[in-house]
Protein backbone atom coordinates (compact mmCIF):
# COMPACT_ATOMS: atom_id res chain seq x y z
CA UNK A 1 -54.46 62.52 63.08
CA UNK A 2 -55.48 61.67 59.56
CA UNK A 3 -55.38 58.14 58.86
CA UNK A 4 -54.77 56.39 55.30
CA UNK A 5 -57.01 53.74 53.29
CA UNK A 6 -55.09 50.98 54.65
CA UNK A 7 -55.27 51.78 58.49
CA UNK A 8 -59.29 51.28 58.36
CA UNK A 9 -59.13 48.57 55.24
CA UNK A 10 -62.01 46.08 56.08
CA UNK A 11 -60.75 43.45 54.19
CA UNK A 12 -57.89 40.71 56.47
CA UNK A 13 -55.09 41.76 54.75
CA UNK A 14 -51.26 42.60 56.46
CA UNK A 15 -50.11 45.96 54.87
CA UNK A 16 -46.29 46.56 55.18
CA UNK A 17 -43.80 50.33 54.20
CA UNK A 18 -46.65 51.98 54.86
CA UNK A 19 -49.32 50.73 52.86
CA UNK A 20 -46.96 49.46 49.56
CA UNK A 21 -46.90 46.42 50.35
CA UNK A 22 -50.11 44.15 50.48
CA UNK A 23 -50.41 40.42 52.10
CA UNK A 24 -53.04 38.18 52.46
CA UNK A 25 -53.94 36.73 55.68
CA UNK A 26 -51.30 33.74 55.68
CA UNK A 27 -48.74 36.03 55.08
CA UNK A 28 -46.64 33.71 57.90
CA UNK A 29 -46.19 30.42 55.62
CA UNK A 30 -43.92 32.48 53.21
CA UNK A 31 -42.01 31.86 55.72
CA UNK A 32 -42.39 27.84 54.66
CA UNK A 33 -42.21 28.35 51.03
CA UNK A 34 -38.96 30.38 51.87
CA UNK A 35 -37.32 27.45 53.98
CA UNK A 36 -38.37 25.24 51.31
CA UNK A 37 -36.43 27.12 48.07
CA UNK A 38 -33.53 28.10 50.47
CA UNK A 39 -32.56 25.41 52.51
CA UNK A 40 -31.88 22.94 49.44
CA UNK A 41 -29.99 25.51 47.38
CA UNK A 42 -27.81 25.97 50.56
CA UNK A 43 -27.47 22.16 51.24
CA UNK A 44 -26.73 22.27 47.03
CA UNK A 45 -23.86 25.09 47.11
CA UNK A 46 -22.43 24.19 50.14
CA UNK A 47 -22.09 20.14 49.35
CA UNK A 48 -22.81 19.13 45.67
CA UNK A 49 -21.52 22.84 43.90
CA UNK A 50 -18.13 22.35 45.79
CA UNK A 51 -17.83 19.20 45.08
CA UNK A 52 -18.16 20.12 41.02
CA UNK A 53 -15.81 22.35 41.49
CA UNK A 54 -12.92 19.77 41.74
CA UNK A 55 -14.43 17.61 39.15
CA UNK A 56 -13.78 20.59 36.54
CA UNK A 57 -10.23 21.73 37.86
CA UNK A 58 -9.00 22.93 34.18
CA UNK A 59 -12.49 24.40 32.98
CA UNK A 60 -15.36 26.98 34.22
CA UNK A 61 -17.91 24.74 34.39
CA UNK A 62 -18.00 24.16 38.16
CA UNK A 63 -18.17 28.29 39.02
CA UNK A 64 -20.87 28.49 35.70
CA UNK A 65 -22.90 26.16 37.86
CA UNK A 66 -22.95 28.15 41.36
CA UNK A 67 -23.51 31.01 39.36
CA UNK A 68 -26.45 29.67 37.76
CA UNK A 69 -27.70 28.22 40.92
CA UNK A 70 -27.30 31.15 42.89
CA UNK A 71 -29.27 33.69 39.93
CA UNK A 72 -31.95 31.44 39.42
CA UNK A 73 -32.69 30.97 42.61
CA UNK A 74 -32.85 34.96 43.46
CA UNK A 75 -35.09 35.13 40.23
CA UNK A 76 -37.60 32.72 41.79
CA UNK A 77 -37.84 34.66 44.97
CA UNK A 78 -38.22 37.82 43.39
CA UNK A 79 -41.23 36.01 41.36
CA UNK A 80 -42.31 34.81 44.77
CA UNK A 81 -42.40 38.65 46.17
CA UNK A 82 -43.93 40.15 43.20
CA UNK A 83 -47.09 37.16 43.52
CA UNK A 84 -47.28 38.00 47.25
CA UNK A 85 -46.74 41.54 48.00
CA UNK A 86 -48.62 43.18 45.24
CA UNK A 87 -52.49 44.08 44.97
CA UNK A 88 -53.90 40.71 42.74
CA UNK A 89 -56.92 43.03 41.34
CA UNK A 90 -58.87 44.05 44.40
CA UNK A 91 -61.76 45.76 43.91
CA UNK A 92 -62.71 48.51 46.05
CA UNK A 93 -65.59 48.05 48.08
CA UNK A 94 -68.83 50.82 48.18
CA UNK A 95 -69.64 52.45 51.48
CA UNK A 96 -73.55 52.42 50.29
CA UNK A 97 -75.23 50.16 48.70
CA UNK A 98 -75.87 50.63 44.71
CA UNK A 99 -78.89 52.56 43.92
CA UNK A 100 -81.52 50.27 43.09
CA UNK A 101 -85.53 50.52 43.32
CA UNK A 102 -86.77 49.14 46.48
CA UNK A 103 -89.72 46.41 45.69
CA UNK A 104 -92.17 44.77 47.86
CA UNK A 105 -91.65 41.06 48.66
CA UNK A 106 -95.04 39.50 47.95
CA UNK A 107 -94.60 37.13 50.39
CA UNK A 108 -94.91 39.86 53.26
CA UNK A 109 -97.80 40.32 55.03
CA UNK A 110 -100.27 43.26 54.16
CA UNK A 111 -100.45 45.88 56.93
CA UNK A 112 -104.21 47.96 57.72
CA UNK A 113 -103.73 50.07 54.50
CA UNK A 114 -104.01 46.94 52.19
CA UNK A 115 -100.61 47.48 51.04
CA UNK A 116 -97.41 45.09 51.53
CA UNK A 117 -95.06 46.16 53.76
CA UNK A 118 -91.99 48.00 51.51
CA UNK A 119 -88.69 45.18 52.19
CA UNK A 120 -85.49 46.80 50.76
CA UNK A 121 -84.12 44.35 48.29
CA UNK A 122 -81.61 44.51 45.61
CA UNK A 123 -81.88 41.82 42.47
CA UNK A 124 -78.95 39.36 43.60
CA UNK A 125 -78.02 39.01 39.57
CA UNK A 126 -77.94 41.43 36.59
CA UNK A 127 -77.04 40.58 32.99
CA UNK A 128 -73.74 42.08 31.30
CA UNK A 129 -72.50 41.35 27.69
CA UNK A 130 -69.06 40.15 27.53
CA UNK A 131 -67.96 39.33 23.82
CA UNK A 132 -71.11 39.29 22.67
CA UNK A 133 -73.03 36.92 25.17
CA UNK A 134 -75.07 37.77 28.01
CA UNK A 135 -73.30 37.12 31.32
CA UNK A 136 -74.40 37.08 34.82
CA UNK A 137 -72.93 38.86 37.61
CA UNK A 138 -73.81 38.42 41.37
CA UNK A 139 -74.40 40.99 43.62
CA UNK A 140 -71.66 41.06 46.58
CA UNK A 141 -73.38 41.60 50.32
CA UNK A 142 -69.99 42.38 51.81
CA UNK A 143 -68.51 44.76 49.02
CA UNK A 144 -71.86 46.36 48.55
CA UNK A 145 -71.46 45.77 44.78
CA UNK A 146 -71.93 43.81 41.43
CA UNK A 147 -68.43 41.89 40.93
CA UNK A 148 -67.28 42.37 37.54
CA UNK A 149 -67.12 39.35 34.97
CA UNK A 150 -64.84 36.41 36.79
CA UNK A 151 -65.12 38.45 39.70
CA UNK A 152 -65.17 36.52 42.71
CA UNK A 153 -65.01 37.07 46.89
CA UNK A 154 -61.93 35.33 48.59
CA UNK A 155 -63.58 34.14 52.13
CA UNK A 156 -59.56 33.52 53.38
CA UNK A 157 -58.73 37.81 52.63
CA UNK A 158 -62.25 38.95 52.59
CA UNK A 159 -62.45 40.31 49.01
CA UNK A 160 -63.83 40.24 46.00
CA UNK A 161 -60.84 40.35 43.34
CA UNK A 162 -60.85 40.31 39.47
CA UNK A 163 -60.09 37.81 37.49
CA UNK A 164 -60.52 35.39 40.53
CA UNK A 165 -58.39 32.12 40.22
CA UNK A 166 -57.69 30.98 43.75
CA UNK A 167 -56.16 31.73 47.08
CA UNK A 168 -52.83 30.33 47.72
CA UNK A 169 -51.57 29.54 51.19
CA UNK A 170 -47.88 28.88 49.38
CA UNK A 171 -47.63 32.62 48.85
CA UNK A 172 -50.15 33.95 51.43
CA UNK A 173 -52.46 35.78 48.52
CA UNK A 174 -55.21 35.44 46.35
CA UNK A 175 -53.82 35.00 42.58
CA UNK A 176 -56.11 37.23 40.32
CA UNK A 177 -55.76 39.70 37.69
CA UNK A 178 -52.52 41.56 38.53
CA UNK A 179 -50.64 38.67 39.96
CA UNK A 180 -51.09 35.68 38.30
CA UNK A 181 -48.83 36.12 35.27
CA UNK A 182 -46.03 36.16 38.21
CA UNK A 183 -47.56 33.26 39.74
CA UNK A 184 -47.22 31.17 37.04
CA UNK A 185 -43.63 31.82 36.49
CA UNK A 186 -42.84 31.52 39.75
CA UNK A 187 -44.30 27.89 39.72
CA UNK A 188 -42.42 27.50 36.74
CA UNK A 189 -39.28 28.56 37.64
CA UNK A 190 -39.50 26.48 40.79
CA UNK A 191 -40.10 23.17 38.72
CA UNK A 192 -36.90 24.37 36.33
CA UNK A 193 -34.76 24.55 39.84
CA UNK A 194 -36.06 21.43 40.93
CA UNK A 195 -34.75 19.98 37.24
CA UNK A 196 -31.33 21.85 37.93
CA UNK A 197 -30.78 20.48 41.06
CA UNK A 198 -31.77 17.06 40.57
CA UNK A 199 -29.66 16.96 37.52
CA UNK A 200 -26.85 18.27 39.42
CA UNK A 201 -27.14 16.18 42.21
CA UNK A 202 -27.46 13.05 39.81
CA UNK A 203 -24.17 14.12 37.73
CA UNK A 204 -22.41 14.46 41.41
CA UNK A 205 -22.94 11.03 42.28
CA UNK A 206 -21.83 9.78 38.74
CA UNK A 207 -18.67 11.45 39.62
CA UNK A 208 -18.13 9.55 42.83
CA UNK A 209 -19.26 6.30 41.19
CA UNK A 210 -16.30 6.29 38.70
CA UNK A 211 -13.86 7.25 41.37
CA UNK A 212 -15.09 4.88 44.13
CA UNK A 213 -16.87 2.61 41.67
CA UNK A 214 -19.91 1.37 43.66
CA UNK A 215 -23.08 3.73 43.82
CA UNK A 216 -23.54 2.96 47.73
CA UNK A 217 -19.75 4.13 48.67
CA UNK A 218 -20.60 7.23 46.24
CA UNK A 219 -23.82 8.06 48.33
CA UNK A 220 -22.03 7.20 51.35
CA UNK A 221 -19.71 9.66 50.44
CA UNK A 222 -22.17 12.53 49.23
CA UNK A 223 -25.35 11.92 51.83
CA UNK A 224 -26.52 15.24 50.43
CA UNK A 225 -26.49 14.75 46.44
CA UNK A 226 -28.90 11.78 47.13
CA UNK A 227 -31.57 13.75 49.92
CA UNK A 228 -31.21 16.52 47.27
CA UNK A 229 -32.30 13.74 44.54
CA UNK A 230 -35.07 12.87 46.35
CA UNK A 231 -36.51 16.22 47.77
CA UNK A 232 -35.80 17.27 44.04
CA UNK A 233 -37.79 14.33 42.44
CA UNK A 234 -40.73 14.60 45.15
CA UNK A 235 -41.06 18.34 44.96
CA UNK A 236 -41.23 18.20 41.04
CA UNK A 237 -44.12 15.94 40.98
CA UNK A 238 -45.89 19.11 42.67
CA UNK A 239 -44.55 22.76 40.64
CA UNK A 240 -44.33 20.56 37.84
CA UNK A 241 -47.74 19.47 37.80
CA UNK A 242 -49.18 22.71 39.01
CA UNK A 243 -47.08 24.21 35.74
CA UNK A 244 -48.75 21.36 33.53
CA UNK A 245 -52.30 22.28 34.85
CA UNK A 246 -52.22 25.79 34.74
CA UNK A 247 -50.51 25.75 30.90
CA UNK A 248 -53.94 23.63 30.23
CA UNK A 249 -55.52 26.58 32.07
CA UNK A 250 -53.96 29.50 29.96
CA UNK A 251 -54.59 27.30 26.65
CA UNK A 252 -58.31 27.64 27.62
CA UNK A 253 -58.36 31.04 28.64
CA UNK A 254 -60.06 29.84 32.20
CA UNK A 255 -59.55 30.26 35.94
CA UNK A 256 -58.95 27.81 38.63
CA UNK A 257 -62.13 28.52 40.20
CA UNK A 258 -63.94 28.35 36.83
CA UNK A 259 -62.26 24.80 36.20
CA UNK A 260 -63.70 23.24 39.68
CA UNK A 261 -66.90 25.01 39.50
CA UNK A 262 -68.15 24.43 35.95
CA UNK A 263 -65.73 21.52 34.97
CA UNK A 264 -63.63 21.00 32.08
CA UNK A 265 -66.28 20.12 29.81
CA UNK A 266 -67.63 23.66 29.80
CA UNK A 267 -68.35 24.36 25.98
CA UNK A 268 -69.83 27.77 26.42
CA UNK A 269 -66.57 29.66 27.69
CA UNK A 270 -67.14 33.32 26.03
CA UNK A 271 -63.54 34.07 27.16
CA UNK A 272 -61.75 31.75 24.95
CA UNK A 273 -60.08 33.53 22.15
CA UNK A 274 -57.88 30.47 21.09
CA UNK A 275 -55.15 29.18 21.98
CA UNK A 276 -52.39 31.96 21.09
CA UNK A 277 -54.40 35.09 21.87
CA UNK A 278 -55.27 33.54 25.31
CA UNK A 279 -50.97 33.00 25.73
CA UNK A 280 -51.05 36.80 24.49
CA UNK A 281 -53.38 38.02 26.77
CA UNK A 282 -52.06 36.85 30.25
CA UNK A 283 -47.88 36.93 29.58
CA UNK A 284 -48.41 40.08 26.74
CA UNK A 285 -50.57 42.54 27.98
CA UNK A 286 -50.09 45.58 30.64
CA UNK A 287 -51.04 44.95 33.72
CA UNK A 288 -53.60 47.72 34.80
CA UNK A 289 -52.66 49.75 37.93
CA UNK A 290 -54.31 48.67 41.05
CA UNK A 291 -58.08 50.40 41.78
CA UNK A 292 -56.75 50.81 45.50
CA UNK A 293 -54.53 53.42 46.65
CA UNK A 294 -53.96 52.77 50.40
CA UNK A 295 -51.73 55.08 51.11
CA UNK A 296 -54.31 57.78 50.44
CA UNK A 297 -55.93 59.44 53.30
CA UNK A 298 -59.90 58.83 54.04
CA UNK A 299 -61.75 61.62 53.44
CA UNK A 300 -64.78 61.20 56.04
CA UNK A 301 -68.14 61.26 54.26
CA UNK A 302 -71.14 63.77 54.24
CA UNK A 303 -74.37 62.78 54.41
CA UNK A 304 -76.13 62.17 50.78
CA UNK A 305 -79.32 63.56 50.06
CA UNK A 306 -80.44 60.91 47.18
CA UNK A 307 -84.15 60.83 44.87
CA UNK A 308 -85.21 57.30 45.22
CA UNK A 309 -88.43 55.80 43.49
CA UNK A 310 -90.64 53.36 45.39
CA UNK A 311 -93.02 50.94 43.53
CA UNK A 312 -95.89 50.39 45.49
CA UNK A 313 -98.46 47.41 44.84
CA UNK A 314 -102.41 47.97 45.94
CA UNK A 315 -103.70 45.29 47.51
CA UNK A 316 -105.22 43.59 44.49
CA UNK A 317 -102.13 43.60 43.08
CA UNK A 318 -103.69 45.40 39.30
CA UNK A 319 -101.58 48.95 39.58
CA UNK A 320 -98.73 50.45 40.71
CA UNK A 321 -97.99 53.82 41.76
CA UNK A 322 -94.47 55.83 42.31
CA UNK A 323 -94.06 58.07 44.86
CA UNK A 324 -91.18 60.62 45.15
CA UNK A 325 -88.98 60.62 48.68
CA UNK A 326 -86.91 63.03 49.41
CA UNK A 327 -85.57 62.08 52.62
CA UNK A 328 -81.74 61.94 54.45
CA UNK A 329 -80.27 58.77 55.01
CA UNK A 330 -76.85 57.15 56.06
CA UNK A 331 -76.62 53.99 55.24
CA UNK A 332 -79.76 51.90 56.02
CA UNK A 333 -82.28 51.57 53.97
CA UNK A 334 -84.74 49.89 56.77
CA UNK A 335 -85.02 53.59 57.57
CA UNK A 336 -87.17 54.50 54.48
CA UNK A 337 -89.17 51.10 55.13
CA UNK A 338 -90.12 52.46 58.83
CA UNK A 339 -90.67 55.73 57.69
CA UNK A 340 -93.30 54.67 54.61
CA UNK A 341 -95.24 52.32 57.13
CA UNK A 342 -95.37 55.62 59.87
CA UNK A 343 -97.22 57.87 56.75
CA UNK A 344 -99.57 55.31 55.84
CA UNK A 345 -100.71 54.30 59.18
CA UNK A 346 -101.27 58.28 59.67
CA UNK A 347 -103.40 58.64 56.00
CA UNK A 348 -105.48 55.62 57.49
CA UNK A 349 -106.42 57.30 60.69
CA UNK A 350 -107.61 60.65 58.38
């Protein structure tokens, strides 16, 4: 039976409808972040929104704000779902290694020939230009590849993703490329409820004040508008921070991980465009389609027949001298390393 991409997917993630929908790891504590937006709004419509309802007997105002609570709220989940269960910029991994000369380490020890034994090594760095400056990328062991600019490998999902910012447990995913314009306005949104609610909750226990006229009767009375007051308050101090940080973020055109790693005092950020094009770029542009299709089916692959030039140092270290191999491999380059040392030590017997 033919299987698809996201049967034999390497990386830790939870695939659901067949390969549409992507998780990270920790898809389980959306079950948290669920309980967490739910639960008040529940406690809110069932105890404070009723109660609003009889404070506005001649007018709208009570049903205008259920409404409002109940739309707003389905707008942050659907936020929530589009950060969580969407590919954040995943790039697809190589089944080789890139092609790449193979060196000699100097530091190896020279075999009978007088030549150093040939190491497979790839350079760890190479130099790209991004808007005009030179920029280095690092060379990924477990992708097999050169991450792109602000490319970065999640340890938590086991990928490296574009446009790397972090990995959130909230919403069980890494927030890159394609997803972080929806995690922003989830966080957001979820410090505007917070607002509504406490505001709400606030004007309900006015209300009972001027009919009972003393604020402990009125909490006595509504237990709910004040735990809602509180929660509201506590949990505002967190989305509405993270909104406050990440609007510094956007302003600079920078990442998370960039922020932590090279500070906020980094003056040579070649992706800052100012302050409006950087707002353009992450809430304005289309979001590219995702580089992975896992619902595809996996094609098994043939063995490659691949040219390869070897630099080889004498002994003395003065000249170099290519030789041409022609040889089938799958895989492992430690093959062509055995293989060299086998013709030499022949040549030195003749």
């Amino acid at each position: 039976m033919a299987r698809r991409v996201y049967h034999v997917w390497k990386g830790r993630n939870i695939f659901f409808c067949k390969g549409r929908l992507i998780f990270g790891t920790d898809a389980k504590s959306l079950i948290i972040t669920l309980l967490l937006i739910l639960v008040p709004v529940v406690i809110f419509c069932t105890n404070v929104a009723r109660n609003l309802l009889r404070e506005f007997p001649t007018s709208n105002t009570g049903y205008v704000i259920l409404v409002v609570t109940i739309l707003f709220t389905i707008y942050v989940l659907v936020l929530l779902f589009l950060t969580s269960a969407r590919d954040p910029g995943i790039v697809p991994r190589n089944s080789h290694p890139p092609e790449e000369e193979i060196c000699y380490d100097p530091s190896t020890s020279v075999d009978v020939g007088g030549r150093h034994t040939p190491t497979p090594r790839l350079p760890r760095t190479k130099e790209v230009t991004v808007n005009g400056f030179s920029v280095k990328v690092k060379y990924c062991d477990t992708c097999m590849i050169y991450r792109p600019p602000r490319c970065s490998h999640c340890s938590v999902c086991d990928n490296c993703v574009e446009r790397f910012d972090h990995h959130c447990p909230w919403v069980g995913q890494c927030i890159g490329l394609r997803n972080y314009r929806y995690f922003f306005l989830f966080v957001s949104s979820s410090a505007l409820l917070c607002i509504f609610i406490f505001s709400m909750s606030a004007l309900n226990v006015k209300f009972l004040m001027d009919d009972y006229g003393s604020p402990w009767k009125a909490m006595k009375e509504s237990p709910a508008s004040v735990i809602l007051i509180v929660y509201s308050f506590i949990f505002l101090w967190f989305v509405g921070g993270l909104t406050c940080f990440h609007l510094y973020l956007i302003g600079r055109n920078q990442t998370t991980y960039e922020n932590f790693r090279y500070g906020a005092a980094n003056r040579h950020n070649v992706y800052d465009q100012g302050c409006l094009r950087n707002f353009l770029e992450v809430f304005c542009t289309k979001i590219n389609p995702s580089r992975n299709n896992f619902q595809a089916y996996v094609q098994e692959e043939m063995p490659m027949r691949i040219t390869r030039e070897v630099k080889i140092d004498d002994s003395e270290g003065d000249s170099r001298t290519k030789v041409q191999d022609n040889l089938e491999i799958d895989n492992d380059l430690l093959k062509i390393s055995q293989r060299r040392d086998a013709v030499e030590a022949v040549n030195s017997r003749s």
